[in-house]
PDB file of N, CA and C in Angstrom:
ATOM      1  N   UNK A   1     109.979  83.602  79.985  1.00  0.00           N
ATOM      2  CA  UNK A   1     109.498  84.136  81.237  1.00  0.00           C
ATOM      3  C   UNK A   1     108.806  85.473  80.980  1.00  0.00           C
ATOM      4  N   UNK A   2     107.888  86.043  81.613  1.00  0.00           N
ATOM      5  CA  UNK A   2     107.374  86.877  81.814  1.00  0.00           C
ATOM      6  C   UNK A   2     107.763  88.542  82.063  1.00  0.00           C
ATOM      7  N   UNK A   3     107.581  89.736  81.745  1.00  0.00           N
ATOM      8  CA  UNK A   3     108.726  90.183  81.830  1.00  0.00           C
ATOM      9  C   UNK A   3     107.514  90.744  83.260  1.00  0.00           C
ATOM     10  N   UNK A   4     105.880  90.606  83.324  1.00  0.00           N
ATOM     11  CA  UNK A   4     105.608  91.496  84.706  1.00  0.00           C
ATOM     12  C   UNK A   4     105.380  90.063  85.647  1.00  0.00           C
ATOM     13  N   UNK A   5     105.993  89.933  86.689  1.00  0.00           N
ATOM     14  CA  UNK A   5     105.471  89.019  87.153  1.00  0.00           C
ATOM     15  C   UNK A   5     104.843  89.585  88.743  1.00  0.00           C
ATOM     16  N   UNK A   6     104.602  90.185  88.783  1.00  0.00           N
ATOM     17  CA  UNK A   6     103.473  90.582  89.639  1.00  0.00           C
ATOM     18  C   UNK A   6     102.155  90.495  89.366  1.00  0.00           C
ATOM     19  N   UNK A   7     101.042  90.285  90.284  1.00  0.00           N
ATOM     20  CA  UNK A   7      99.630  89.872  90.098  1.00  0.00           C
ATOM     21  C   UNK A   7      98.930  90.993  89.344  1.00  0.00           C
ATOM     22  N   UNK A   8      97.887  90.606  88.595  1.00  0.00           N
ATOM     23  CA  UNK A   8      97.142  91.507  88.006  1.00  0.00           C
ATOM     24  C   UNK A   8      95.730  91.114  88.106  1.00  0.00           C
ATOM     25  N   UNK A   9      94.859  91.958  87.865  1.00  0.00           N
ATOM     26  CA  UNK A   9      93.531  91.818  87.566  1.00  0.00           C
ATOM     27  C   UNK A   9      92.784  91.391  88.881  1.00  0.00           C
ATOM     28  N   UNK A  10      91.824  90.062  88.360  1.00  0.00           N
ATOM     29  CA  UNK A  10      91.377  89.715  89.257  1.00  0.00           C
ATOM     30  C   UNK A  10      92.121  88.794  90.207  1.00  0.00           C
ATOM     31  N   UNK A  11      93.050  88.261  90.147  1.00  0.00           N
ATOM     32  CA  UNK A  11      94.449  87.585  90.680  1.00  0.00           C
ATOM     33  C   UNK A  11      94.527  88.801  92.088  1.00  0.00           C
ATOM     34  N   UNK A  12      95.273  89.961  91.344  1.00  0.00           N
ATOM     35  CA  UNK A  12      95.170  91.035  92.891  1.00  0.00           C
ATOM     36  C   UNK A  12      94.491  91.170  93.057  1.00  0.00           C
ATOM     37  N   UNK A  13      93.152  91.283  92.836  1.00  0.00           N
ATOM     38  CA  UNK A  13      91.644  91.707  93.799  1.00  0.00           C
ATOM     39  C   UNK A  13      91.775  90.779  94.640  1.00  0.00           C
ATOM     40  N   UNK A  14      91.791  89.537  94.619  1.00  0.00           N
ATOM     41  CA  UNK A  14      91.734  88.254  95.277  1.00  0.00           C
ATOM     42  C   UNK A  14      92.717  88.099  96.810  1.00  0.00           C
ATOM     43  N   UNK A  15      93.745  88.106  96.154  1.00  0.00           N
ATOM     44  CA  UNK A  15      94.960  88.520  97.100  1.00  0.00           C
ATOM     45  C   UNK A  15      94.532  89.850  97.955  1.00  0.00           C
ATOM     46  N   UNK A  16      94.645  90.967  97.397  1.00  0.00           N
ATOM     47  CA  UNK A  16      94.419  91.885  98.470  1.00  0.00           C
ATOM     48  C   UNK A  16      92.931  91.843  99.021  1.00  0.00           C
ATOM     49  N   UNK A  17      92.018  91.768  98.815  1.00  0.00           N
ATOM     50  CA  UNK A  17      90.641  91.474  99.685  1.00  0.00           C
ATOM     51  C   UNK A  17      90.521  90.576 101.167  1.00  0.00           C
ATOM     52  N   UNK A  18      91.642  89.329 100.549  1.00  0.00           N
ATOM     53  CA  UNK A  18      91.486  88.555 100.888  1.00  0.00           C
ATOM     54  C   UNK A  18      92.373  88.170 102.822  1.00  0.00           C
ATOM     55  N   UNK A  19      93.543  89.672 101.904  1.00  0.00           N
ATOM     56  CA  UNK A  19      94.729  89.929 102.914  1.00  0.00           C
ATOM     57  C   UNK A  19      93.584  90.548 104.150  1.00  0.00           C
ATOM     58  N   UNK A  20      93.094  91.991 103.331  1.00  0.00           N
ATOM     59  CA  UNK A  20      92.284  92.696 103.784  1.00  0.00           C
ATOM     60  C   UNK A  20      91.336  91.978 105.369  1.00  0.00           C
ATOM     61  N   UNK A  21      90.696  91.239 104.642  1.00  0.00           N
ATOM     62  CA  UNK A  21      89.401  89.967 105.411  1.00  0.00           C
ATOM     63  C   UNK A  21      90.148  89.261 106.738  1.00  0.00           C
ATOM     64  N   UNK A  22      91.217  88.998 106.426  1.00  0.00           N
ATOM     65  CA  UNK A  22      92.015  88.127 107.531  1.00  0.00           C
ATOM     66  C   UNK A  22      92.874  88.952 108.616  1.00  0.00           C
ATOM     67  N   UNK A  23      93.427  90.117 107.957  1.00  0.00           N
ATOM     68  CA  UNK A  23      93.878  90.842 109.049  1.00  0.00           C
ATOM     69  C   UNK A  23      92.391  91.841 109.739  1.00  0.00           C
ATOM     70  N   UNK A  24      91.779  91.863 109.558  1.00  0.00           N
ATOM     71  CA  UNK A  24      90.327  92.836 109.784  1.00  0.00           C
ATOM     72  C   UNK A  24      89.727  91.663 110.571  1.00  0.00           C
ATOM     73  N   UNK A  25      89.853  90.801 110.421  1.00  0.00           N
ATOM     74  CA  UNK A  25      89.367  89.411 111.492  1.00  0.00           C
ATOM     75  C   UNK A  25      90.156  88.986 112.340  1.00  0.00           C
ATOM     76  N   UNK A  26      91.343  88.988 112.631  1.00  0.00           N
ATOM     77  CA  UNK A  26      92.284  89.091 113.281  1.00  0.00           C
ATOM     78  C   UNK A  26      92.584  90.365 114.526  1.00  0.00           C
ATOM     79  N   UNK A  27      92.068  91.406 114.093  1.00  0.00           N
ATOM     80  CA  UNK A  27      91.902  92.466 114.775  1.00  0.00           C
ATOM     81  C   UNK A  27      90.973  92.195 115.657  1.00  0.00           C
ATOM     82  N   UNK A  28      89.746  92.202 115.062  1.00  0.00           N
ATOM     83  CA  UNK A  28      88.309  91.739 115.781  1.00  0.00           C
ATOM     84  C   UNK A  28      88.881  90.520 116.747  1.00  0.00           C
ATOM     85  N   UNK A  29      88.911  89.593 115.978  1.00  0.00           N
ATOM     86  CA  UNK A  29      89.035  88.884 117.297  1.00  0.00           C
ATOM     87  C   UNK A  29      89.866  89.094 118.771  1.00  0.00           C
ATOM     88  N   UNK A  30      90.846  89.786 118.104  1.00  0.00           N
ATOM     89  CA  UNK A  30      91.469  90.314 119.576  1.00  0.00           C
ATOM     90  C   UNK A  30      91.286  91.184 120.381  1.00  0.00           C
ATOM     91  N   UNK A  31      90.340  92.187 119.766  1.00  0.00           N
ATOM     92  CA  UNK A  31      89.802  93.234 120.377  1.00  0.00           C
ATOM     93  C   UNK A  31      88.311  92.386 121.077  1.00  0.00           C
ATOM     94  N   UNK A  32      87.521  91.461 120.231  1.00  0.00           N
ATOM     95  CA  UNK A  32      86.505  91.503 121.278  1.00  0.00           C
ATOM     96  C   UNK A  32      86.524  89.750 121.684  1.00  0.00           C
ATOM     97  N   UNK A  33      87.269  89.088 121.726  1.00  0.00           N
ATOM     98  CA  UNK A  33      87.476  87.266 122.048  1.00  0.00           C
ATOM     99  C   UNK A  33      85.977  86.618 121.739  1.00  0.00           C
ATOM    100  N   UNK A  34      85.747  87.398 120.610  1.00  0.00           N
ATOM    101  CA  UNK A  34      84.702  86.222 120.245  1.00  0.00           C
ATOM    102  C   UNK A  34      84.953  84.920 119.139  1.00  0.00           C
ATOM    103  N   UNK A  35      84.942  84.059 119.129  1.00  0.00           N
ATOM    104  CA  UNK A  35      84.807  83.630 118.534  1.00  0.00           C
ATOM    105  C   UNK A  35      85.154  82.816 116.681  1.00  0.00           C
ATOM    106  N   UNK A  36      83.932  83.468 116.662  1.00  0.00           N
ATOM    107  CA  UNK A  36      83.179  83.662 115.191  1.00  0.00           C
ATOM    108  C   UNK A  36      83.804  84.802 114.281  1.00  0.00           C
ATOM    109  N   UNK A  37      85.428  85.238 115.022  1.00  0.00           N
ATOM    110  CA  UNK A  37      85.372  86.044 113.982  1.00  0.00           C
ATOM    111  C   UNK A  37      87.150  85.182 113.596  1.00  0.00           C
ATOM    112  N   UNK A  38      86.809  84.143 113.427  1.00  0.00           N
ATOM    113  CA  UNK A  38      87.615  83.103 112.630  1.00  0.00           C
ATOM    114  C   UNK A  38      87.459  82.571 111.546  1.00  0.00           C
ATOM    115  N   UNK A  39      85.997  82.624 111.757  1.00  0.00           N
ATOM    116  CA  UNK A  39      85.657  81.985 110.197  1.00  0.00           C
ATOM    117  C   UNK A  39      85.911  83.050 109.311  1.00  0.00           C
ATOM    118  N   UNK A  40      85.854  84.254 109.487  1.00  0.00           N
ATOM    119  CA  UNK A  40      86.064  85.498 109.114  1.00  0.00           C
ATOM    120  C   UNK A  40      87.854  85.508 108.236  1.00  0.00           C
ATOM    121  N   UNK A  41      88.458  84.873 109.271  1.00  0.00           N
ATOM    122  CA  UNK A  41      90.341  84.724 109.014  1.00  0.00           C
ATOM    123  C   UNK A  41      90.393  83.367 108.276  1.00  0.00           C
ATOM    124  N   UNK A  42      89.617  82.856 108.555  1.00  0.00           N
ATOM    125  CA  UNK A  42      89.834  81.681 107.517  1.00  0.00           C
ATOM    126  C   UNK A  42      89.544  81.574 106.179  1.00  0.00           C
ATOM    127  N   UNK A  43      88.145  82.805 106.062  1.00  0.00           N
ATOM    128  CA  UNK A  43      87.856  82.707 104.357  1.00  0.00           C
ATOM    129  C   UNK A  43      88.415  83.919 103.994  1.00  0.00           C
ATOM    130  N   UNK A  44      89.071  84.826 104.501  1.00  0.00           N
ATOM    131  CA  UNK A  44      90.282  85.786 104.175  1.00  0.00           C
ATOM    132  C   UNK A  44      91.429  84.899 103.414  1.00  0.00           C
ATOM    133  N   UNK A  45      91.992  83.960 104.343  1.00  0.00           N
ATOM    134  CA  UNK A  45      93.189  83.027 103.893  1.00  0.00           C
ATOM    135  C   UNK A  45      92.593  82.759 102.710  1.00  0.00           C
ATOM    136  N   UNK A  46      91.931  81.789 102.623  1.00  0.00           N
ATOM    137  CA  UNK A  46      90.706  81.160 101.777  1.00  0.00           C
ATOM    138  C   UNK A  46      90.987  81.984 100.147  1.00  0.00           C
ATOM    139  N   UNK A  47      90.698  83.612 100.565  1.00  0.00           N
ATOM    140  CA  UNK A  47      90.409  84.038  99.210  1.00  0.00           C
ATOM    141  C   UNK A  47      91.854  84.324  98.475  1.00  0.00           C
ATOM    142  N   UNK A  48      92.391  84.736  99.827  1.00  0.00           N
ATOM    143  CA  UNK A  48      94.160  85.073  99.361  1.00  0.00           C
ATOM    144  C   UNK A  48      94.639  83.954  98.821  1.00  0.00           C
ATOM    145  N   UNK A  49      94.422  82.613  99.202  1.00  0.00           N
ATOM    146  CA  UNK A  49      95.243  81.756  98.414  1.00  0.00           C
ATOM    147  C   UNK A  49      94.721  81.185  96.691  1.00  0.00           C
ATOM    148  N   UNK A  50      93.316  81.513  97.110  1.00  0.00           N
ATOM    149  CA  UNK A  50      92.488  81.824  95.900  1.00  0.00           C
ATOM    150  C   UNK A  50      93.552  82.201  94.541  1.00  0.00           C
ATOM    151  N   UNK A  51      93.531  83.804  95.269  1.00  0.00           N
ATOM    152  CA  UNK A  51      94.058  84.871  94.331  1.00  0.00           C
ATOM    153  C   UNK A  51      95.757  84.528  93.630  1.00  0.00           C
ATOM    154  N   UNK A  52      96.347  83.801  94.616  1.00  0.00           N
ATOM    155  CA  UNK A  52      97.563  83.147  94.157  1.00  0.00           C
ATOM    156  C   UNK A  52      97.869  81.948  93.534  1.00  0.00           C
ATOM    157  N   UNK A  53      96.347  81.073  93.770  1.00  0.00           N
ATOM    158  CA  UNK A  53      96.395  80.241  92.300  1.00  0.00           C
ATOM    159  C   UNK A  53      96.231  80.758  91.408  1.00  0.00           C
ATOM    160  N   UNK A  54      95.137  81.656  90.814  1.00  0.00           N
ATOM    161  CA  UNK A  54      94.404  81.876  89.834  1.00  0.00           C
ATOM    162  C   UNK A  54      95.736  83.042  89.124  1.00  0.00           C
ATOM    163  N   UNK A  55      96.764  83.864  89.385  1.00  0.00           N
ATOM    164  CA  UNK A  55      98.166  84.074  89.629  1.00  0.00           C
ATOM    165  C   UNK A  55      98.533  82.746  88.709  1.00  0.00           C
ATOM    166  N   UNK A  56      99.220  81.844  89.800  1.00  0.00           N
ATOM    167  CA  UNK A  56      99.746  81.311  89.040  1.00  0.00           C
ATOM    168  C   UNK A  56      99.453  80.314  87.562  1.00  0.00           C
ATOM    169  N   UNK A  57      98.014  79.972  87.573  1.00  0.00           N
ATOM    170  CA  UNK A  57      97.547  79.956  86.620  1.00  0.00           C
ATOM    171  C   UNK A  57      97.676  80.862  85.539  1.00  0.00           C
ATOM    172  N   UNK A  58      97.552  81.971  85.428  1.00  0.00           N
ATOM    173  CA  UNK A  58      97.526  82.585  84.323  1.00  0.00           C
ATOM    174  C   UNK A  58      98.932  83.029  83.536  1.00  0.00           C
ATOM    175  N   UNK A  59      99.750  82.595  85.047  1.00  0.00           N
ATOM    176  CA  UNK A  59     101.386  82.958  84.144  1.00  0.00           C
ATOM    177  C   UNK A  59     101.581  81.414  83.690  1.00  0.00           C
ATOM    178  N   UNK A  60     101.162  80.039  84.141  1.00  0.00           N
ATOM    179  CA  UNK A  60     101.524  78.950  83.349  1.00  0.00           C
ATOM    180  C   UNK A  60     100.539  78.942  81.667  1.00  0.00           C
ATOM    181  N   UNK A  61      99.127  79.749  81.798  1.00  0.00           N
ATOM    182  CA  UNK A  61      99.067  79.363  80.476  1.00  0.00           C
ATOM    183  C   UNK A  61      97.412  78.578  80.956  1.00  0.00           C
ATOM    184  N   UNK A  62      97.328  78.274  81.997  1.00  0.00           N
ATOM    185  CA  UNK A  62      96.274  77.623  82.461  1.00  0.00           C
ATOM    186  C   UNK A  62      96.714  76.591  82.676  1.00  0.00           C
ATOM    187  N   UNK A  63      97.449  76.008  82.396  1.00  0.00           N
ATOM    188  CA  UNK A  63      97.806  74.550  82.577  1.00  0.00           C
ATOM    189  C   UNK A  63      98.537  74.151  83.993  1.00  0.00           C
ATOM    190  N   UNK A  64      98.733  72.978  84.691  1.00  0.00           N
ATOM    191  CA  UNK A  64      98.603  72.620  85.645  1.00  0.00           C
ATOM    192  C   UNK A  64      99.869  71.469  85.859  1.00  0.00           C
TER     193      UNK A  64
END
């Protein structure tokens, strides 16, 4: 096992950007009920879950 197992690199860029994007779209949308600012929370999710494969990828080794 690993002794850091917290995200690194581009793994956390991913994750936090991604956190970033979805709560910042989430806001918006409630402040102004438009819309369009879902697609916004969705490719937030999108990148965050990104960032937690590419995570767990790199602690298996790449392998799957």
């Amino acid at each position: 096992m690993s002794r850091n197992t917290s995200p690194q690199g581009l793994a956390l860029l991913l994750i936090t950007l991604g956190s970033l994007a979805s709560m910042a779209g989430a806001a918006a949308f409630f402040a102004t009920d438009e819309h369009f600012w879902r697609f916004l929370i969705a490719a937030g999710c999108f990148v965050h879950f990104l960032g937690w494969v590419r995570h767990g990828a790199r602690r298996r080794g790449g392998v799957r």
